[in-house]
Protein backbone atom coordinates (compact mmCIF):
# COMPACT_ATOMS: atom_id res chain seq x y z
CA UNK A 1 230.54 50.91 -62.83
CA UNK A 2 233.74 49.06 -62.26
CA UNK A 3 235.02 51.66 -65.22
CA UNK A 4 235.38 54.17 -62.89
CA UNK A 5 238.38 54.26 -60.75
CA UNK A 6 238.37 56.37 -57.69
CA UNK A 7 241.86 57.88 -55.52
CA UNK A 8 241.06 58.58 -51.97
CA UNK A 9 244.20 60.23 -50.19
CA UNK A 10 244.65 61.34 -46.52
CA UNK A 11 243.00 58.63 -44.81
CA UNK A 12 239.39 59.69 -45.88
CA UNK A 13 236.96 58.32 -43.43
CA UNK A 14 236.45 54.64 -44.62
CA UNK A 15 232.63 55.28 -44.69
CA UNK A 16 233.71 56.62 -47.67
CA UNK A 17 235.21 53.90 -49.31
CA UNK A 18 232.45 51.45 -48.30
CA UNK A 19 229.85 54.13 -50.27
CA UNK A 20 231.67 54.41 -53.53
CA UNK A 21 232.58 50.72 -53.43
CA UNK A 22 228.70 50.09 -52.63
CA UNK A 23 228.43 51.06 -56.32
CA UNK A 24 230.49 49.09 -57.80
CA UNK A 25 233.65 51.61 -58.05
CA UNK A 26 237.19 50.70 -58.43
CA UNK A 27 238.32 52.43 -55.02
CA UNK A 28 242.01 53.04 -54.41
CA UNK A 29 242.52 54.35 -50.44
CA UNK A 30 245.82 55.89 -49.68
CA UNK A 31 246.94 57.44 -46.23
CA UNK A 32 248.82 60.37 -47.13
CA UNK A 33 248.66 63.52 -49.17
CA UNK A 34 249.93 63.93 -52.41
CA UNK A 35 251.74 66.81 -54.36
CA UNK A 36 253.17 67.81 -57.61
CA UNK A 37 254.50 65.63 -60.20
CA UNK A 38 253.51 62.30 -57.94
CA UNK A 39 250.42 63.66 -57.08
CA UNK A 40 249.95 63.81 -61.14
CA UNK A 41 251.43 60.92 -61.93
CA UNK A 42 248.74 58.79 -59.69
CA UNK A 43 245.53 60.86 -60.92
CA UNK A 44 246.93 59.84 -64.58
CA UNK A 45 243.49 57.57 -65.66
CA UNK A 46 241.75 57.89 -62.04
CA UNK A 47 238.09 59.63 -62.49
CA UNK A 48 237.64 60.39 -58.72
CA UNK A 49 239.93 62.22 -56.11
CA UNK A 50 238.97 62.33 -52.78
CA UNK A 51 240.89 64.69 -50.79
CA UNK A 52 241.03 66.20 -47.44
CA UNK A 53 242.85 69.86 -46.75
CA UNK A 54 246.55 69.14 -47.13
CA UNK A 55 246.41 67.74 -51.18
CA UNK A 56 246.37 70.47 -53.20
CA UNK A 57 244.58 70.55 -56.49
CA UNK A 58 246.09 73.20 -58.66
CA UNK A 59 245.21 74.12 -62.54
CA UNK A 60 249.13 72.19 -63.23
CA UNK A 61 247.58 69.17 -61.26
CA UNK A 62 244.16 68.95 -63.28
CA UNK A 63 245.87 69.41 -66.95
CA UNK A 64 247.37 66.22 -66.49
CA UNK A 65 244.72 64.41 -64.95
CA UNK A 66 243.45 63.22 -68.28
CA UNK A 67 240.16 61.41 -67.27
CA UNK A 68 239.45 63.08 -64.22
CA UNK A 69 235.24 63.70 -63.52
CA UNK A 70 235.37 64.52 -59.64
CA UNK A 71 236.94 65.90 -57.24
CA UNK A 72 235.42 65.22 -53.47
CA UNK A 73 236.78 67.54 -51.11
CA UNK A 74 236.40 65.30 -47.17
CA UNK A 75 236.07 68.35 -45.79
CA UNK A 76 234.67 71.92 -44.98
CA UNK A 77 236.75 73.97 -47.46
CA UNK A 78 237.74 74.07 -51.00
CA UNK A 79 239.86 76.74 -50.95
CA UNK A 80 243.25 73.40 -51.72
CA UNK A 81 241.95 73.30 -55.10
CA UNK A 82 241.54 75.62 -58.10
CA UNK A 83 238.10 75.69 -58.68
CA UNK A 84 237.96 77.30 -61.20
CA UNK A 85 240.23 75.41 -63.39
CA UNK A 86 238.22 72.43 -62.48
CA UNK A 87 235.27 73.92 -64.19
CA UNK A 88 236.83 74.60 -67.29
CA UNK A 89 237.74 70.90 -67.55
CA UNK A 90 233.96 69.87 -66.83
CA UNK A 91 235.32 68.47 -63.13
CA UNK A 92 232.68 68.75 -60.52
CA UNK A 93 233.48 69.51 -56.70
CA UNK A 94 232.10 67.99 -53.72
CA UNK A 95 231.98 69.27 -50.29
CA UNK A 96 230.55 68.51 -47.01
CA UNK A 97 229.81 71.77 -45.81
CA UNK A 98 227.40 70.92 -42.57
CA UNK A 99 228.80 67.70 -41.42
CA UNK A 100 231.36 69.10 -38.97
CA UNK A 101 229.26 71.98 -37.75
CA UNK A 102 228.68 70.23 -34.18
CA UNK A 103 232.30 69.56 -34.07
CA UNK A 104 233.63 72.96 -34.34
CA UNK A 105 230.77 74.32 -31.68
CA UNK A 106 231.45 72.09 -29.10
CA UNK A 107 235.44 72.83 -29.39
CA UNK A 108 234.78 76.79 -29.57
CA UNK A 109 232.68 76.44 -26.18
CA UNK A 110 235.04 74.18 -24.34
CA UNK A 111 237.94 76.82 -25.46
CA UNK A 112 235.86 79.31 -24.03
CA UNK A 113 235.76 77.97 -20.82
CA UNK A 114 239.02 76.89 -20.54
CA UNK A 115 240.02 80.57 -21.30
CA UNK A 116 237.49 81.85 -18.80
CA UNK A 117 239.33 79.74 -16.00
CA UNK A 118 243.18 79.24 -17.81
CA UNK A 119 242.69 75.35 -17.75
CA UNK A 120 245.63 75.40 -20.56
CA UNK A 121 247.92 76.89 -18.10
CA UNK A 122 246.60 75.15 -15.16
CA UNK A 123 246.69 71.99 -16.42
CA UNK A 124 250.33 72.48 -18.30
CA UNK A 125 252.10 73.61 -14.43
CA UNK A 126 250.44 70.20 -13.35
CA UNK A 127 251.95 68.15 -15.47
CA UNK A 128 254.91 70.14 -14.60
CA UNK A 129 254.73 69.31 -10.86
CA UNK A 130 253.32 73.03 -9.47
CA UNK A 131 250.61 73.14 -7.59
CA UNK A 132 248.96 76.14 -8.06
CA UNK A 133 245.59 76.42 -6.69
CA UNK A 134 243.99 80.07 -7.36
CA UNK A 135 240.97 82.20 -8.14
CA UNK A 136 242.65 84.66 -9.46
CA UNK A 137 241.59 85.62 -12.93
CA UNK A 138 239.36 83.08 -13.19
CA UNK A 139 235.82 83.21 -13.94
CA UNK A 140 232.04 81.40 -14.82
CA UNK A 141 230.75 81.98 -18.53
CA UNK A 142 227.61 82.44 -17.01
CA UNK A 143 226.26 85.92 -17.72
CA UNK A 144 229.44 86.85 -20.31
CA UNK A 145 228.67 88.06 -23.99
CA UNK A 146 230.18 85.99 -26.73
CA UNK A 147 230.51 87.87 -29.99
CA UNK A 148 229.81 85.64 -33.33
CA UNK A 149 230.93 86.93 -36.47
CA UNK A 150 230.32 84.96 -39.18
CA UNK A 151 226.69 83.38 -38.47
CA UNK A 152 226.58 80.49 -40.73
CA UNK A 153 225.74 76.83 -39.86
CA UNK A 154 228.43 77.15 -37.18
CA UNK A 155 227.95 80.59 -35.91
CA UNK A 156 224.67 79.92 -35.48
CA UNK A 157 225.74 76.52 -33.52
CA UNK A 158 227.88 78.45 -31.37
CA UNK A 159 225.12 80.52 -30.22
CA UNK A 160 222.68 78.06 -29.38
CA UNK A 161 225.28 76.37 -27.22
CA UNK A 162 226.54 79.36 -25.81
CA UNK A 163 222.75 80.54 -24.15
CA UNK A 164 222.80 76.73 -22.64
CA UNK A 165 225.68 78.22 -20.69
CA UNK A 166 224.05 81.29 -19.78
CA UNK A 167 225.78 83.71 -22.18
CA UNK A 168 224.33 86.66 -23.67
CA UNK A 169 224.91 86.41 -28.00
CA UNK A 170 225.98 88.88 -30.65
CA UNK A 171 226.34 88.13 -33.66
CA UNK A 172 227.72 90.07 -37.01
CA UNK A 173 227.35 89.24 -40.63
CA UNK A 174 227.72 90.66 -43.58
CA UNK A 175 224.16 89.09 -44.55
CA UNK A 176 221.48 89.30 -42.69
CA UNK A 177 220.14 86.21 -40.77
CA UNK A 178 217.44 85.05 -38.45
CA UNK A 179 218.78 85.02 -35.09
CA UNK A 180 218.75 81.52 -33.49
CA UNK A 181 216.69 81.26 -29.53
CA UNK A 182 217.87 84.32 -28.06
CA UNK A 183 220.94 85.38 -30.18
CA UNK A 184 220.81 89.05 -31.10
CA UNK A 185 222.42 90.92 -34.33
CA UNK A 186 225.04 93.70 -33.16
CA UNK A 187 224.24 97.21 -35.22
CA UNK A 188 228.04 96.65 -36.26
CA UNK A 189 231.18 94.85 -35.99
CA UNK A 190 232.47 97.29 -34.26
CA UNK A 191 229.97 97.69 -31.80
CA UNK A 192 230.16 93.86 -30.81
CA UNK A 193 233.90 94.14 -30.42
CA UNK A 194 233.44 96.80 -27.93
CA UNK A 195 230.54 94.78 -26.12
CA UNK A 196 231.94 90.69 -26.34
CA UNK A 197 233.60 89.50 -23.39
CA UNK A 198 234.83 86.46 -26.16
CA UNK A 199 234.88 86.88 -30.09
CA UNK A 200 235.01 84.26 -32.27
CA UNK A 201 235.34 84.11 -36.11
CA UNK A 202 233.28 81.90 -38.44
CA UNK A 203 234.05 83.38 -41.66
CA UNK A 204 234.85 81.40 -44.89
CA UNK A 205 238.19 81.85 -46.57
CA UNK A 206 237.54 84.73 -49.51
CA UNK A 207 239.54 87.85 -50.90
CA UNK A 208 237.10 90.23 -48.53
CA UNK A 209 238.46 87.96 -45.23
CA UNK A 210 241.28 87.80 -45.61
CA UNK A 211 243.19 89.84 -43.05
CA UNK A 212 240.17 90.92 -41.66
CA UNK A 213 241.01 90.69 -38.16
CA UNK A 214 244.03 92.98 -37.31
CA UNK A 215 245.65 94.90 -35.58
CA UNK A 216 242.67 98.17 -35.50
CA UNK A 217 240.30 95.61 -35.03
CA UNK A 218 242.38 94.22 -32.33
CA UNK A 219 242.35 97.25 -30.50
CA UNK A 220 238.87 98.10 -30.80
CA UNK A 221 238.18 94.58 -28.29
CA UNK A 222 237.15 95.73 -25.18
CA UNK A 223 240.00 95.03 -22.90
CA UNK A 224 240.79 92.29 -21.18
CA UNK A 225 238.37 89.94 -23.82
CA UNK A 226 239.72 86.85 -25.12
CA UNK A 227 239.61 86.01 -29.16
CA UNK A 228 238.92 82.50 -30.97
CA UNK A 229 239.78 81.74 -34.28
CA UNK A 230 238.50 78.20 -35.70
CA UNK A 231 237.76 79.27 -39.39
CA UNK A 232 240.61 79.83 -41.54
CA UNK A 233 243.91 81.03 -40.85
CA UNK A 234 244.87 83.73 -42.96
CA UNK A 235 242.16 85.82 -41.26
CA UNK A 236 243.71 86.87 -38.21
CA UNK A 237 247.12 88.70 -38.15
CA UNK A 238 248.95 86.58 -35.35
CA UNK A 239 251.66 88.66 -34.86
CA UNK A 240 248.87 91.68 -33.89
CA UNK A 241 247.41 89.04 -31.99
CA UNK A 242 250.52 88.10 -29.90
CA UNK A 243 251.17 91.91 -29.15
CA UNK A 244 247.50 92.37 -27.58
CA UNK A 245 248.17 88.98 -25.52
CA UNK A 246 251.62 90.28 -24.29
CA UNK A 247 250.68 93.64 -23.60
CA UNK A 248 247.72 92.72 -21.65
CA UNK A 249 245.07 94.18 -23.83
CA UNK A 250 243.54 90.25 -24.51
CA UNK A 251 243.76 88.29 -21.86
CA UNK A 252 243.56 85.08 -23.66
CA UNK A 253 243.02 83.43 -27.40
CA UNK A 254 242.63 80.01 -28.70
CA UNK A 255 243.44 78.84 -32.17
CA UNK A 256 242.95 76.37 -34.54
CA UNK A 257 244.10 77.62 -37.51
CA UNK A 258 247.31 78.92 -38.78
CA UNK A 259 248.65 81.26 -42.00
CA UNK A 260 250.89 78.10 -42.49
CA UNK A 261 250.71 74.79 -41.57
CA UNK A 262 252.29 71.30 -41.53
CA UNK A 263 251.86 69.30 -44.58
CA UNK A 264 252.54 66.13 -42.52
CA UNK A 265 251.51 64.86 -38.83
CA UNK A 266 254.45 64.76 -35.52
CA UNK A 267 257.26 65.34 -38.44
CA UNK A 268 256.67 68.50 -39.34
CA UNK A 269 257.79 71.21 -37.05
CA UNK A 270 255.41 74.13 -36.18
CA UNK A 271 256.45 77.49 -34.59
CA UNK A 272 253.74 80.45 -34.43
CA UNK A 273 254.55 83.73 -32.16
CA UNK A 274 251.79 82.56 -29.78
CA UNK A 275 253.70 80.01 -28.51
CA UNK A 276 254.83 80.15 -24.74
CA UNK A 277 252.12 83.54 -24.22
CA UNK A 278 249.94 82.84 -20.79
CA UNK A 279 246.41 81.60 -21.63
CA UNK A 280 246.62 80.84 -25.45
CA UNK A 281 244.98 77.50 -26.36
CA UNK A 282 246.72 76.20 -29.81
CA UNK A 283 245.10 73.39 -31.55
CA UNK A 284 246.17 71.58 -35.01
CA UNK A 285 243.41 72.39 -36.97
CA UNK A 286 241.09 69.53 -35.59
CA UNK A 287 237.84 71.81 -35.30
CA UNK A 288 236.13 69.06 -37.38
CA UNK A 289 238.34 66.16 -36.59
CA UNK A 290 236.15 64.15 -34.28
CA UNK A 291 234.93 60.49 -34.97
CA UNK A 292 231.17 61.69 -35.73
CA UNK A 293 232.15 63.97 -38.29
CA UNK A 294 234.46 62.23 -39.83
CA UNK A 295 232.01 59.25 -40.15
CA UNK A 296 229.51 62.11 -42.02
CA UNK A 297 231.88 63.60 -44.10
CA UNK A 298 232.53 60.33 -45.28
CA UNK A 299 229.40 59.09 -45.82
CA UNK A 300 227.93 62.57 -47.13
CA UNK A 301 230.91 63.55 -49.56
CA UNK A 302 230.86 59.75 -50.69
CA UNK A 303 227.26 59.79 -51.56
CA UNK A 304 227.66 62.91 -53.52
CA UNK A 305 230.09 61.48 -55.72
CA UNK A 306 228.31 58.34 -56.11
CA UNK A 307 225.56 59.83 -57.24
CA UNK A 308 227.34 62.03 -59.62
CA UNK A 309 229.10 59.37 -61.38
CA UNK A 310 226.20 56.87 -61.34
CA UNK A 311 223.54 59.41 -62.58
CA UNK A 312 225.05 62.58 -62.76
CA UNK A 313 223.51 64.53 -59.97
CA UNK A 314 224.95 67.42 -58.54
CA UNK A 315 223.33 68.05 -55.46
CA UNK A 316 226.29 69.07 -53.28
CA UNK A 317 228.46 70.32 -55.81
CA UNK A 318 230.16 73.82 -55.31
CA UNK A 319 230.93 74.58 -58.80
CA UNK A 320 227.70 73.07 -60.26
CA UNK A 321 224.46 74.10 -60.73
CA UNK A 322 222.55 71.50 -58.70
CA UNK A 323 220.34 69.46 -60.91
CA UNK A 324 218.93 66.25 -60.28
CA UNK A 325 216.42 63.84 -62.29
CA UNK A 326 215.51 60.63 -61.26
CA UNK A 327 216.34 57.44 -63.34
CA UNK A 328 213.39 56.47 -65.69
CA UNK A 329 212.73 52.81 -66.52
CA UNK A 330 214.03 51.94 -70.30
CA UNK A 331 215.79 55.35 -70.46
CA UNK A 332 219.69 56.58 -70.93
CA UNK A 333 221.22 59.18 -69.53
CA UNK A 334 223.18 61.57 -71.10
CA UNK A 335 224.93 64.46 -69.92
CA UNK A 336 226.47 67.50 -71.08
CA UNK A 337 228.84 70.17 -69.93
CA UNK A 338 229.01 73.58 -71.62
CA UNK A 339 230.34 76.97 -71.36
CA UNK A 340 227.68 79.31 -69.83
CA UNK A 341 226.90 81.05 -73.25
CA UNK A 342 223.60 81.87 -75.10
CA UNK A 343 222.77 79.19 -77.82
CA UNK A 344 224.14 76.01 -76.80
CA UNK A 345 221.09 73.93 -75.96
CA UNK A 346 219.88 74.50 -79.26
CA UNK A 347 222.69 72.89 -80.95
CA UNK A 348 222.45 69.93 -78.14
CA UNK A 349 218.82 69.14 -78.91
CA UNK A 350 219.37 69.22 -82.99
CA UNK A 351 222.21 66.83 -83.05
CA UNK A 352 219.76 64.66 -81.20
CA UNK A 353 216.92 65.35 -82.93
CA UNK A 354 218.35 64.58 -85.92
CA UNK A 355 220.24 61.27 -85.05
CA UNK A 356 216.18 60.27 -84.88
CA UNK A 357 216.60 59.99 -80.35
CA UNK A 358 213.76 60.82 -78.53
CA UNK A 359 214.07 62.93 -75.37
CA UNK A 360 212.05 61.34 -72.31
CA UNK A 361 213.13 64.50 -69.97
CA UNK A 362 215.60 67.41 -69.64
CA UNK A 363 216.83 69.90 -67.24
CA UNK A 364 219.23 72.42 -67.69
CA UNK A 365 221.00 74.64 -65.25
CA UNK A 366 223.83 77.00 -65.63
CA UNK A 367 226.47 77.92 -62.61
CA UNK A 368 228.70 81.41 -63.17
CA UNK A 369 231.03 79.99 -66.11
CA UNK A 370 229.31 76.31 -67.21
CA UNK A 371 225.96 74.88 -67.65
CA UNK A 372 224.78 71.84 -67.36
CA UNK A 373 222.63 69.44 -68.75
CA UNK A 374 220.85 66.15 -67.60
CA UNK A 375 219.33 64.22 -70.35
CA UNK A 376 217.40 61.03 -70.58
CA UNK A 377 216.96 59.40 -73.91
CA UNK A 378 214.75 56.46 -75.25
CA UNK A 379 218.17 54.43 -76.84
CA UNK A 380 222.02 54.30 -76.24
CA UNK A 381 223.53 57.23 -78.38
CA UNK A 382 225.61 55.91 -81.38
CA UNK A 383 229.12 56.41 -80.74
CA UNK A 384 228.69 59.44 -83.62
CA UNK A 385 226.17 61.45 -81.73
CA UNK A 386 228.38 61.11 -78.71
CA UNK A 387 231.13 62.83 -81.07
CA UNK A 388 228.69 65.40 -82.85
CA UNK A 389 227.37 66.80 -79.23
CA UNK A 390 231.01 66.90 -78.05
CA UNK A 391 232.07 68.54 -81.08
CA UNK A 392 229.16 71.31 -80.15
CA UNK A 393 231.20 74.50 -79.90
CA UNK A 394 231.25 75.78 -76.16
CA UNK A 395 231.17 71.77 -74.99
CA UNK A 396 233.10 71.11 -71.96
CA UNK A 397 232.05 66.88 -71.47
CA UNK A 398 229.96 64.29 -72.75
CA UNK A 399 228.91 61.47 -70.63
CA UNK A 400 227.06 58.81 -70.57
CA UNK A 401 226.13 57.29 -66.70
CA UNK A 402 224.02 54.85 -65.24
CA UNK A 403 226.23 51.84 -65.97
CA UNK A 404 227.96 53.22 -69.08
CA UNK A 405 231.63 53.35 -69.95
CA UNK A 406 233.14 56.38 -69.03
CA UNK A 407 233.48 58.94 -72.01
CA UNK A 408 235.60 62.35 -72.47
């Protein structure tokens, strides 16, 4: 296992290190993000990248990463690297798509509040030396309607929290889901706009969402409502946004997320029109950036990998179809990455068939573009059968886990 070298950048959680090292991994932690020709340079011989949101993983990137198996994203998104370059190169993906989800409810409810009562402002003239001690414009949650849209993992989190405050719950999806305790579905995102004394967006980062939330839908808010954004910054216009806040049709917004933002921490400037507007809450993208899950991500996103490179498992993998098989006693694992076309498997199983290597068990599964294959054989494959399967047309990768030497 000490074959396999491993890159983690951006001061990944050390849960994570202690995982992959747990298996006997060569692990190489690094504080900061990489980019471009250094970031290239480094991944030259590395297996494993772990990453958080600032590295970017482009298809330039992954051509020169010549033995590169994995790439473990430490965070929510994958939308920093090109996923589907890394499939044509037989490099699986890991996420941790849940780990955060309590994070990012608890931080949308406390904004919520602090809109309801302008504790941003409040608290900013006291640490300014004014004393200003008001009612005005200031109000309980209690009995308010909060408008979801987006009702994943943490839409749905956001509602259950919300009803422990008293709020009434819409939600809006472009899939229908189960409501959570008391949450209701709105007939259309355009009816909860009109209804929601708050909105807040949960909506991954895709070609339909981006943009989404502009200036029409802006306007369609009932007045005086207050928007939150904590899912991915190109969604909302901000410029739209700052017009509603300064013309008094919002009366508040917080945000977490930005169309662009820093590369690096305190040395980076940031400027956004929102800044300086009464009752805007702006956060650095730390939705997810609390101790707990951090500590998951870590430990999640580093068990994924582990398990990947030990035995090939994808469970967790975004660009993968997620197989598993568990080690047998006296067996080898092989496993094989193809193109997603008709005829493959047969040409897999005669090259081992013929080589005189008996197949204990098999599962294949296929994801969009590439299939997959988990194999466990009775002996080691000769060096030559490794070479006939990877000479298989359509093969991606050849490998051989479970304590082998890395191969292709």
């Amino acid at each position: 296992m000490s074959n396999y070298r491993v890159l983690l950048l951006e001061s990944v959680h050390p849960n994570a290190k202690e995982k992959l090292s747990s298996y006997g991994f060569d692990v190489e932690p690094l504080a900061d993000a990489l980019s471009g020709k250094e970031l290239a340079e480094r991944l030259k011989g590395v297996h494993v990248v772990g990453i958080r949101s600032k590295t970017q993983i482009t298809a330039e990137v992954l051509e020169g990463a010549d033995s590169l198996m994995a790439i473990g994203a430490f965070c929510i998104g994958t939308n920093q690297i090109d996923l589907a370059a890394a499939t044509a190169r037989g490099v699986a993906v890991f996420n941790a798509p849940f780990s955060n989800t309590r994070s990012v409810a608890e931080l949308v409810l406390s904004e919520v509040v602090m809109l309801s009562r302008q504790l941003g402002d409040r608290s900013a003239q006291m640490h300014q030396g004014q004393w200003r001690k008001t009612a005005r414009s200031s109000y309980e949650v209690r009995g308010k309607v909060l408008g979801v849209i987006g009702y994943g993992h943490i839409g749905r989190q956001v509602g259950v929290l919300a009803e422990a405050f008293g709020m009434q719950v819409l939600y809006h999806d472009v899939v229908g889901k189960l409501p959570m305790g008391n949450n209701a579905p709105s007939v259309s995102m355009d009816a909860l706009l009109a209804e929601s004394d708050f909105v807040t967006l949960h909506v991954p980062e895709t070609v339909q969402t981006k943009g989404m939330f502009g200036a029409p839908e802006i306007k369609r808010m009932k007045k005086g409502a207050a928007l939150l954004n904590a899912s991915r910054g190109t969604v909302v216009d901000i410029p739209a946004l700052a017009e509603a806040l300064k013309n008094g049709h919002l009366s508040g917004a917080a945000v977490d997320v930005f169309p662009v933002e820093p590369k690096q921490n305190i040395s980076d400037e940031f400027h956004s029109e929102l800044q300086g507007i009464a009752n805007v809450v702006l956060t650095p993208h730390i939705g997810g950036s609390t101790i707990e899950a951090q500590e998951n991500i870590g430990t999640e996103v580093g068990e994924a990998v582990s398990r990947f490179l030990a035995t090939g498992s994808t469970m967790g993998a975004v660009n993968f179809p997620h197989l598993d098989l568990p080690p047998s006693e006296g067996k080898y694992r092989v496993t094989h990455v193809h193109e997603n076309v008709p005829g493959v498997m047969r040409h897999v199983n005669r090259v081992v068939s013929e080589a005189g290597v008996n197949v204990g068990a098999q599962v294949l599964g296929t994801h969009e573009t590439v299939g997959y294959v988990l194999m466990d054989v009775d002996r080691p494959l000769p060096p030559k059968v490794i070479q006939d399967l990877e000479a298989v047309d359509h093969t991606i990768r050849v490998r051989t886990p479970l304590g082998g030497p890395p191969v292709g």
